[in-house]
PDB file of N, CA and C in Angstrom:
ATOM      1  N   UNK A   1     -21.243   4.457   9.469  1.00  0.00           N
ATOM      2  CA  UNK A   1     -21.749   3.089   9.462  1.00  0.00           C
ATOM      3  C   UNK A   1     -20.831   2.231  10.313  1.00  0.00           C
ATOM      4  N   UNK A   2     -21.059   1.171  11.137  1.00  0.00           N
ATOM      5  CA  UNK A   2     -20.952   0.374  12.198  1.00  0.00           C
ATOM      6  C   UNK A   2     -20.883  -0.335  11.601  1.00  0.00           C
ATOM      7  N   UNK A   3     -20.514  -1.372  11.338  1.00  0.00           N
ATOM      8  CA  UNK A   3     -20.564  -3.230  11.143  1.00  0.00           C
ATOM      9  C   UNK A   3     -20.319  -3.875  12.055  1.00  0.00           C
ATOM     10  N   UNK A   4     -21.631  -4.576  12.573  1.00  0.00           N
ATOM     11  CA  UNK A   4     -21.460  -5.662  13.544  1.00  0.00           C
ATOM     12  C   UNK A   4     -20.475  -7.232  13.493  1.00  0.00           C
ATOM     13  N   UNK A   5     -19.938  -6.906  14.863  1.00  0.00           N
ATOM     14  CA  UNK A   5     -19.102  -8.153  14.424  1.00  0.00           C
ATOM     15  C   UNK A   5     -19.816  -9.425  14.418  1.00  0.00           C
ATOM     16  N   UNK A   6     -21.374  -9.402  14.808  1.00  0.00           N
ATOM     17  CA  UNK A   6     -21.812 -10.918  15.126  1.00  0.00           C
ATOM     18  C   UNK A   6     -22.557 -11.204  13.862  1.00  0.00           C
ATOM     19  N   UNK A   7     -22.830 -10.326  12.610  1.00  0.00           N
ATOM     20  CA  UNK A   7     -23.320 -10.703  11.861  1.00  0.00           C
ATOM     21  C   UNK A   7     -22.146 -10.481  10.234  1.00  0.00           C
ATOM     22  N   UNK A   8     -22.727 -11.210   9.333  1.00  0.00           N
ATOM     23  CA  UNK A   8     -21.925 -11.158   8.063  1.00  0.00           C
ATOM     24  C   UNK A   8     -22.666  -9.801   7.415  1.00  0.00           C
ATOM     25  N   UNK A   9     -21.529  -9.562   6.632  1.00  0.00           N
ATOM     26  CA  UNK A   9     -22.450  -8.346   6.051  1.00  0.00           C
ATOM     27  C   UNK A   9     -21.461  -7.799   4.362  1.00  0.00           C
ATOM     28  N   UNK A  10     -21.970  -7.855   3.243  1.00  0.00           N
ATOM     29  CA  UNK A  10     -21.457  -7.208   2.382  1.00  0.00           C
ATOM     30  C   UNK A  10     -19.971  -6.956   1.675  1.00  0.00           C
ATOM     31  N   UNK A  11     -19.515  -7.583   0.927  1.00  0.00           N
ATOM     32  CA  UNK A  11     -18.162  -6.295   0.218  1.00  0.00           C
ATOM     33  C   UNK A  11     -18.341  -4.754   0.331  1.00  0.00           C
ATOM     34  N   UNK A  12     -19.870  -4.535  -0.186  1.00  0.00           N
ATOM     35  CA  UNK A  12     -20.223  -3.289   0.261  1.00  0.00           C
ATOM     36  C   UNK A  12     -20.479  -2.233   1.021  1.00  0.00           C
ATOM     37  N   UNK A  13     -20.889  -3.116   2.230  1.00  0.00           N
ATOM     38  CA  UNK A  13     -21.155  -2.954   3.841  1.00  0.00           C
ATOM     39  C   UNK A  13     -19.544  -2.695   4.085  1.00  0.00           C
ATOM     40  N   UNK A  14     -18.418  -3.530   3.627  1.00  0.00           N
ATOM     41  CA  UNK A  14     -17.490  -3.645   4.094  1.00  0.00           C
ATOM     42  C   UNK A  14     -16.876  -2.448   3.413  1.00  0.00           C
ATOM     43  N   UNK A  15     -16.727  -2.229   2.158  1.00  0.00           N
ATOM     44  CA  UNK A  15     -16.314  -0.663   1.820  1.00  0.00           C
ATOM     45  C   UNK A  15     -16.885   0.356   1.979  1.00  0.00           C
ATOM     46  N   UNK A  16     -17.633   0.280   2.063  1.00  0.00           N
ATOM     47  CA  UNK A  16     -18.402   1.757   2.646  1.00  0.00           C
ATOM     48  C   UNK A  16     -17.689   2.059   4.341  1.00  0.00           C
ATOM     49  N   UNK A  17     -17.711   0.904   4.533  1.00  0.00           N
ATOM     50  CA  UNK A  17     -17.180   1.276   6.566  1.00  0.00           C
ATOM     51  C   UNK A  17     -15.892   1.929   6.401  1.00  0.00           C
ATOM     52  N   UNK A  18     -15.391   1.099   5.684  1.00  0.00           N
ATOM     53  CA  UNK A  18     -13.467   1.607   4.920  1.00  0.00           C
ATOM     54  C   UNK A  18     -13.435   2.946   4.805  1.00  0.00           C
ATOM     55  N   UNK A  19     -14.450   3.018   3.701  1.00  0.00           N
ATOM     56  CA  UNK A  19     -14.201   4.762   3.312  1.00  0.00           C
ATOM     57  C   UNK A  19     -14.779   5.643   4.359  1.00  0.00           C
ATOM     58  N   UNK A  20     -15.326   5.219   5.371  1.00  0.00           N
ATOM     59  CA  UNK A  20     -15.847   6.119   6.178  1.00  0.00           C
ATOM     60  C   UNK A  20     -14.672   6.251   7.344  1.00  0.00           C
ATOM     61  N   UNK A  21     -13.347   5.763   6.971  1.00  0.00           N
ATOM     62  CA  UNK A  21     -12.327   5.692   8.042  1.00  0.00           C
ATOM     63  C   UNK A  21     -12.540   4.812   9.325  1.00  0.00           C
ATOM     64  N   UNK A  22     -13.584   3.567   8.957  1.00  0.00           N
ATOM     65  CA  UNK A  22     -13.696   2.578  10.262  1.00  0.00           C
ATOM     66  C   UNK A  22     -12.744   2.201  10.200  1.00  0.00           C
ATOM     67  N   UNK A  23     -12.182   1.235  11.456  1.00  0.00           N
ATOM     68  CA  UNK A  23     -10.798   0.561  12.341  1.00  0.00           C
ATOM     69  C   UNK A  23     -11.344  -0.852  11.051  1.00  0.00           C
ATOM     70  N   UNK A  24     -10.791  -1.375  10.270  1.00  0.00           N
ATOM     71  CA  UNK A  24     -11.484  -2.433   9.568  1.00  0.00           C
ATOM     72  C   UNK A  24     -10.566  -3.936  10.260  1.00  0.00           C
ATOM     73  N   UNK A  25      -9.198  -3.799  10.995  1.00  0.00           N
ATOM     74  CA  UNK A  25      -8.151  -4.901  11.731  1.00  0.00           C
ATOM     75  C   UNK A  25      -9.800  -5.770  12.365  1.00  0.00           C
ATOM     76  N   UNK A  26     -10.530  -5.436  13.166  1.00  0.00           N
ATOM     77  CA  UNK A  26     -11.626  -6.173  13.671  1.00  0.00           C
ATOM     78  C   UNK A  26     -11.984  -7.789  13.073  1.00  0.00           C
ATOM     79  N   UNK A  27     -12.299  -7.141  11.873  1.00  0.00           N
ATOM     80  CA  UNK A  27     -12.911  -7.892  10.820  1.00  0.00           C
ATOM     81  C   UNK A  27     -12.037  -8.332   9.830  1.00  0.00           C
ATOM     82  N   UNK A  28     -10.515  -8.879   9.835  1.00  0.00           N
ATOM     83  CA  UNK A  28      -9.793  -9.244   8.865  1.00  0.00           C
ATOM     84  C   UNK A  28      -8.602 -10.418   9.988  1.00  0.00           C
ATOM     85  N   UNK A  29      -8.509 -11.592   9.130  1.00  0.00           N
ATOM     86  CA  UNK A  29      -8.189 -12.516  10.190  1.00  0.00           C
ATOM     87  C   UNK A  29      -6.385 -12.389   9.769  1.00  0.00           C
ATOM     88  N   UNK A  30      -6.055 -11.572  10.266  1.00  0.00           N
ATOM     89  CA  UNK A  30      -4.453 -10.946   9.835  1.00  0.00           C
ATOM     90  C   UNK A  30      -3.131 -12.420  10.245  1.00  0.00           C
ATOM     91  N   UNK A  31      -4.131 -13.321  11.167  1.00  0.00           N
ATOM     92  CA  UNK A  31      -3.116 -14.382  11.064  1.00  0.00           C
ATOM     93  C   UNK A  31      -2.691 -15.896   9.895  1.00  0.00           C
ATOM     94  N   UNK A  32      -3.833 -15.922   9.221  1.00  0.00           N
ATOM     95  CA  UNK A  32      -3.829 -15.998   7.958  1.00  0.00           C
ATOM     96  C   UNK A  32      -3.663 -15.410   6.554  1.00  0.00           C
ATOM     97  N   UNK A  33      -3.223 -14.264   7.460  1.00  0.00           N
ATOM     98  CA  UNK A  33      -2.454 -13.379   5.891  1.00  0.00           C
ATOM     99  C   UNK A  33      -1.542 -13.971   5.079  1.00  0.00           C
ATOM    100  N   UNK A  34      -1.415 -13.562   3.910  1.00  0.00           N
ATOM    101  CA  UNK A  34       0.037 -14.168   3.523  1.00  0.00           C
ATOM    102  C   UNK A  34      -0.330 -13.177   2.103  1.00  0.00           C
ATOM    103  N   UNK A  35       1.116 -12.871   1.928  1.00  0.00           N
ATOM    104  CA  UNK A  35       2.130 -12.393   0.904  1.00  0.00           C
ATOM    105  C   UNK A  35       1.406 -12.667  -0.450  1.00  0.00           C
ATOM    106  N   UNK A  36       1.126 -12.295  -1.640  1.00  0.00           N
ATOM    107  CA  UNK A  36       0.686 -12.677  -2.821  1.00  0.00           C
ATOM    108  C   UNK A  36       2.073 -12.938  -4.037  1.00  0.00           C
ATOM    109  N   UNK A  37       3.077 -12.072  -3.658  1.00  0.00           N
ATOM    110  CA  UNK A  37       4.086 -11.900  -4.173  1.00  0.00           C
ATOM    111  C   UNK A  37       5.652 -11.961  -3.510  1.00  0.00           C
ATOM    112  N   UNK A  38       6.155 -13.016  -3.867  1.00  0.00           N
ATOM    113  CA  UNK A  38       7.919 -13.244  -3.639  1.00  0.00           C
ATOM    114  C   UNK A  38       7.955 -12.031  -3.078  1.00  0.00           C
ATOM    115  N   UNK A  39       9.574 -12.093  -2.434  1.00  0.00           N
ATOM    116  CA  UNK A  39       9.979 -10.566  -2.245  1.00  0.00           C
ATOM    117  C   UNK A  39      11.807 -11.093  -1.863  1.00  0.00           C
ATOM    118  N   UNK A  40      12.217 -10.193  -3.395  1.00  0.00           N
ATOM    119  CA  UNK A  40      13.690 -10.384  -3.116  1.00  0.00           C
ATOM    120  C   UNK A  40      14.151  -9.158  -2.856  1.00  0.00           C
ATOM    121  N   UNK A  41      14.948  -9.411  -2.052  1.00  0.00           N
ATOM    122  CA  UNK A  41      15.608  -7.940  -1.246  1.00  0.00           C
ATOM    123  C   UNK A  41      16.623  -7.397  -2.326  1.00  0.00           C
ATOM    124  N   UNK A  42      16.906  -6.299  -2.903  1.00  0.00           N
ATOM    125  CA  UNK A  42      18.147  -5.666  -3.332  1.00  0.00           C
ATOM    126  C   UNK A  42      18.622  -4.312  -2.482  1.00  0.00           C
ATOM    127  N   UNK A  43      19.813  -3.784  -2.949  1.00  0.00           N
ATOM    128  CA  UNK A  43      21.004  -2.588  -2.490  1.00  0.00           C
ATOM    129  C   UNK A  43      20.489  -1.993  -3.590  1.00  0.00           C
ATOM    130  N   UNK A  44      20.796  -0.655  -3.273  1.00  0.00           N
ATOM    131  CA  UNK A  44      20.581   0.457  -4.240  1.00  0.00           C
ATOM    132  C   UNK A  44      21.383   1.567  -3.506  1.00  0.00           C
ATOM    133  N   UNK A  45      22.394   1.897  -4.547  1.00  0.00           N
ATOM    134  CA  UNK A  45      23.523   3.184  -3.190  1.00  0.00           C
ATOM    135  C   UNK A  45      22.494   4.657  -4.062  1.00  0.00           C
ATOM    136  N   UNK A  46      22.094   5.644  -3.363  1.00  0.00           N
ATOM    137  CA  UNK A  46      21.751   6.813  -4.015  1.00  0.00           C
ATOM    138  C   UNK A  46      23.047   8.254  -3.344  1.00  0.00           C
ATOM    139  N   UNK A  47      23.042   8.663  -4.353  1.00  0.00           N
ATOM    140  CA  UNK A  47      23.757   9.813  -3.402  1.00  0.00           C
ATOM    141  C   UNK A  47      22.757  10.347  -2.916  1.00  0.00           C
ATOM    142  N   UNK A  48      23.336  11.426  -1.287  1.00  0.00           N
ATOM    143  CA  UNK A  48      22.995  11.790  -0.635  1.00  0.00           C
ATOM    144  C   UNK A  48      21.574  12.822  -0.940  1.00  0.00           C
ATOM    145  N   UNK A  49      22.077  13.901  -1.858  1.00  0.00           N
ATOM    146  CA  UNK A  49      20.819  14.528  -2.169  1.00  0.00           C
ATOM    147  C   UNK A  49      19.549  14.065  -2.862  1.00  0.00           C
ATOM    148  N   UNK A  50      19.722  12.994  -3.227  1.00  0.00           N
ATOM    149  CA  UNK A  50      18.829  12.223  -3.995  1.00  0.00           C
ATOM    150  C   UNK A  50      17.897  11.938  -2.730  1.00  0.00           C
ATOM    151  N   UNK A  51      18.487  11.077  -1.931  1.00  0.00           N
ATOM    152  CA  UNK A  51      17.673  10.442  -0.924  1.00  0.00           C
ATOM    153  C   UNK A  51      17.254  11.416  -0.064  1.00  0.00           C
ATOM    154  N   UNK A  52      17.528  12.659   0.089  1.00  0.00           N
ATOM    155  CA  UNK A  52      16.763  14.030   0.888  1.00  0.00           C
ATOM    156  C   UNK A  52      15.670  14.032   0.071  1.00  0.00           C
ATOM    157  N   UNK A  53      15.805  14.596  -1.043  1.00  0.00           N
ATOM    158  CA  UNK A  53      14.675  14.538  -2.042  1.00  0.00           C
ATOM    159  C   UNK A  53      13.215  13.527  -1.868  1.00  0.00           C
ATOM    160  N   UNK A  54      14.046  12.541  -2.334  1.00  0.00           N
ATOM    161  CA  UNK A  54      13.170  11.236  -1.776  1.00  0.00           C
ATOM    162  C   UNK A  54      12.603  10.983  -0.494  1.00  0.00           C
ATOM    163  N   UNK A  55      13.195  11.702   0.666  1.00  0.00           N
ATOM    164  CA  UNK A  55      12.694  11.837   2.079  1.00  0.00           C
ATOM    165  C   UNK A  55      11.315  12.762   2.374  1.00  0.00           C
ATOM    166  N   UNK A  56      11.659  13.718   1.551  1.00  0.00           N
ATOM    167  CA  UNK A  56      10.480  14.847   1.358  1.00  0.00           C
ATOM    168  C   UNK A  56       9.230  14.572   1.009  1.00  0.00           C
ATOM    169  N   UNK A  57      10.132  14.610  -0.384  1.00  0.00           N
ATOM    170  CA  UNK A  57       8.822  13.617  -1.337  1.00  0.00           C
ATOM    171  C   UNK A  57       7.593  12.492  -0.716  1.00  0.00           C
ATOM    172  N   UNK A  58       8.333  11.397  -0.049  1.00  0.00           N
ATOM    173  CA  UNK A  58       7.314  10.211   0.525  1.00  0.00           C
ATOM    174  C   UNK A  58       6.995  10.932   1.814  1.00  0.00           C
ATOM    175  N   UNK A  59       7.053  11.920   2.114  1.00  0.00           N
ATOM    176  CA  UNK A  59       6.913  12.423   3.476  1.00  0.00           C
ATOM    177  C   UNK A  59       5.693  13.163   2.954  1.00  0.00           C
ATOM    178  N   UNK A  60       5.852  13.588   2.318  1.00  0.00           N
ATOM    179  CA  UNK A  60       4.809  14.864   1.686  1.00  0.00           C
ATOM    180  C   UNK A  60       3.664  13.766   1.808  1.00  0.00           C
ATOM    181  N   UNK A  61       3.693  12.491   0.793  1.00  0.00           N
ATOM    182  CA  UNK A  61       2.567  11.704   0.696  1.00  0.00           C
ATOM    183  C   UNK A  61       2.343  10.806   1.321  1.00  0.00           C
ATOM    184  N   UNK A  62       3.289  10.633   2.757  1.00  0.00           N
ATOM    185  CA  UNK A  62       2.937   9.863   3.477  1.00  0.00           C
ATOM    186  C   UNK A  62       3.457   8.497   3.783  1.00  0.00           C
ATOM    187  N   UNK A  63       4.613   8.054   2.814  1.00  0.00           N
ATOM    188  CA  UNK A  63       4.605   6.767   2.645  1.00  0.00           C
ATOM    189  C   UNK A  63       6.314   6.447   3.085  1.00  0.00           C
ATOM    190  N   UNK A  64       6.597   6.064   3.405  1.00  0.00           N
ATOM    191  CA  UNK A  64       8.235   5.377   3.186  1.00  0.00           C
ATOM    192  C   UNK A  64       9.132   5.797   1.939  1.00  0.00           C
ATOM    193  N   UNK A  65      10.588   6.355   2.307  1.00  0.00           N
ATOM    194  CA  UNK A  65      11.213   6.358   0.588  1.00  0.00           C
ATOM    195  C   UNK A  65      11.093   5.003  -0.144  1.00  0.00           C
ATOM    196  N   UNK A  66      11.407   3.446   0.608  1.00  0.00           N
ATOM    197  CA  UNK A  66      11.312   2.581  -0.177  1.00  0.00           C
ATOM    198  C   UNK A  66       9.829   2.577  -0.745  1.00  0.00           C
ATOM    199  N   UNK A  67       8.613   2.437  -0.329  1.00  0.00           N
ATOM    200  CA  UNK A  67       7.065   2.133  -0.751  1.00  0.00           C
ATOM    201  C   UNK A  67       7.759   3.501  -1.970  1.00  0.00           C
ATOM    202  N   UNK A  68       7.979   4.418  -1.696  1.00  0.00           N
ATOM    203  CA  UNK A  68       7.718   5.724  -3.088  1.00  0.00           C
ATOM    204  C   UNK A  68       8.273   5.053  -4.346  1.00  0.00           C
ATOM    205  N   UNK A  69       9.852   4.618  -3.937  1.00  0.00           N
ATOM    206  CA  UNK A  69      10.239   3.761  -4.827  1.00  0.00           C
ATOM    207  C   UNK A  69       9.966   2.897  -5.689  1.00  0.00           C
ATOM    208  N   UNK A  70       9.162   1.640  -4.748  1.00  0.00           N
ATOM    209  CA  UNK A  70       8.393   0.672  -5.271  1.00  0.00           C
ATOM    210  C   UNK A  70       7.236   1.339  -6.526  1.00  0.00           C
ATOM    211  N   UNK A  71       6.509   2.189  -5.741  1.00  0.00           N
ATOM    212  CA  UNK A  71       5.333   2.909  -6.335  1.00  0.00           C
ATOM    213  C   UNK A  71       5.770   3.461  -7.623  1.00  0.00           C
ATOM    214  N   UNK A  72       7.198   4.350  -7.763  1.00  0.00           N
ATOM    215  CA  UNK A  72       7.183   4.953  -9.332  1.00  0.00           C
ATOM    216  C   UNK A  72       8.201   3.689 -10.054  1.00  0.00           C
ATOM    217  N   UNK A  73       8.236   2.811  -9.600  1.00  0.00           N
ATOM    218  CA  UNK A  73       8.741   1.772 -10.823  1.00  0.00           C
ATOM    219  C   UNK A  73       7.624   0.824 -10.948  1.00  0.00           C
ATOM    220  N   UNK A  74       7.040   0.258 -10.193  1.00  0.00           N
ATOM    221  CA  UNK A  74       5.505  -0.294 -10.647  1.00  0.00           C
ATOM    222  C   UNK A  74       4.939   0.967 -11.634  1.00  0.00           C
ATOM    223  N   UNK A  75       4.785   1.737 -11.299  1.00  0.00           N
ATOM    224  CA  UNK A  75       3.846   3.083 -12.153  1.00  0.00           C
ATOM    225  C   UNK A  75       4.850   2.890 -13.892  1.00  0.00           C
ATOM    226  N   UNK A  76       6.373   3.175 -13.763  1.00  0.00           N
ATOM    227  CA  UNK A  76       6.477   3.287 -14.801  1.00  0.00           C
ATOM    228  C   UNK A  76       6.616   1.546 -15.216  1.00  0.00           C
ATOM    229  N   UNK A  77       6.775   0.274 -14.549  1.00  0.00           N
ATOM    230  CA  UNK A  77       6.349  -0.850 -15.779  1.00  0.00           C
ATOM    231  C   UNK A  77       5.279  -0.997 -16.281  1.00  0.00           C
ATOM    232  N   UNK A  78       3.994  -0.231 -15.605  1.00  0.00           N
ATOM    233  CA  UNK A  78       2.868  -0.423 -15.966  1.00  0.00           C
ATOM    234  C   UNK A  78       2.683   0.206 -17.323  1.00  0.00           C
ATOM    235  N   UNK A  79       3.605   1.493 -16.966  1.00  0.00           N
ATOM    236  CA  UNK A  79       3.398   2.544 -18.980  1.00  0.00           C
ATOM    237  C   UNK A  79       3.817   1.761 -19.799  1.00  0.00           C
ATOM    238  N   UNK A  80       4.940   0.942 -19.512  1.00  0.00           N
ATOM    239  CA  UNK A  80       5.589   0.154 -20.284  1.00  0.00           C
ATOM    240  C   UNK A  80       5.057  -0.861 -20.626  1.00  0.00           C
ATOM    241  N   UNK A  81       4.225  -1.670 -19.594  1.00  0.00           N
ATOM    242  CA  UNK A  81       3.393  -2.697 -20.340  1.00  0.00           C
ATOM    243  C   UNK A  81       2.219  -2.167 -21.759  1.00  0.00           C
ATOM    244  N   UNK A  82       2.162  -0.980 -21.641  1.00  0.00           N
ATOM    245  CA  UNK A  82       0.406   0.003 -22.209  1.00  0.00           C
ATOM    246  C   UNK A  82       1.252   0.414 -23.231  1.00  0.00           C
ATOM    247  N   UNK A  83       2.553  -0.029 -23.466  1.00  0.00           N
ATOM    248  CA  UNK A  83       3.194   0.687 -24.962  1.00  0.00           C
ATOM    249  C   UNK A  83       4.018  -0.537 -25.314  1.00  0.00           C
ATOM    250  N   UNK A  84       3.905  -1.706 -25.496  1.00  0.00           N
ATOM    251  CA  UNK A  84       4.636  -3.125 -25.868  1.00  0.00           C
ATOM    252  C   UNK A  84       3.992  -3.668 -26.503  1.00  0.00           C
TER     253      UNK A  84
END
């Protein structure tokens, strides 16, 4: 599926193109983006084999060691919110 840029078309129109691996940058006005959430920077020292590990790991799935990071401490506050 195609989505024309001269016409409006769907959330649906619009995910379906997504999942079909369309270029979706076209149709998203990226200079009005903005951030939903603060972002404070911290340090974190790991020893060395840790962060090999961690290299693998987000490599395997694709993502950055920091995003993996982010990802299993969001994952585990979320358990933590589902048991409070």
């Amino acid at each position: 599926m195609s989505l024309s840029k001269n016409k409006e078309f769907t959330a649906e129109e619009f995910d379906t193109a997504f999942e079909a691996g369309e270029d979706m940058t076209p149709y998203l006005d990226l200079k009005s983006a903005k951030m939903h959430h603060p972002v404070k920077r911290i340090t974190i020292d790991f020893p060395s084999d840790i962060l090999a590990r961690l290299g693998k790991k987000a490599a395997a799935i694709g993502v950055t060691r920091t995003s993996l990071i982010k990802m299993w401490v969001a994952e585990h506050l979320a358990d933590d919110l589902k048991t409070v």
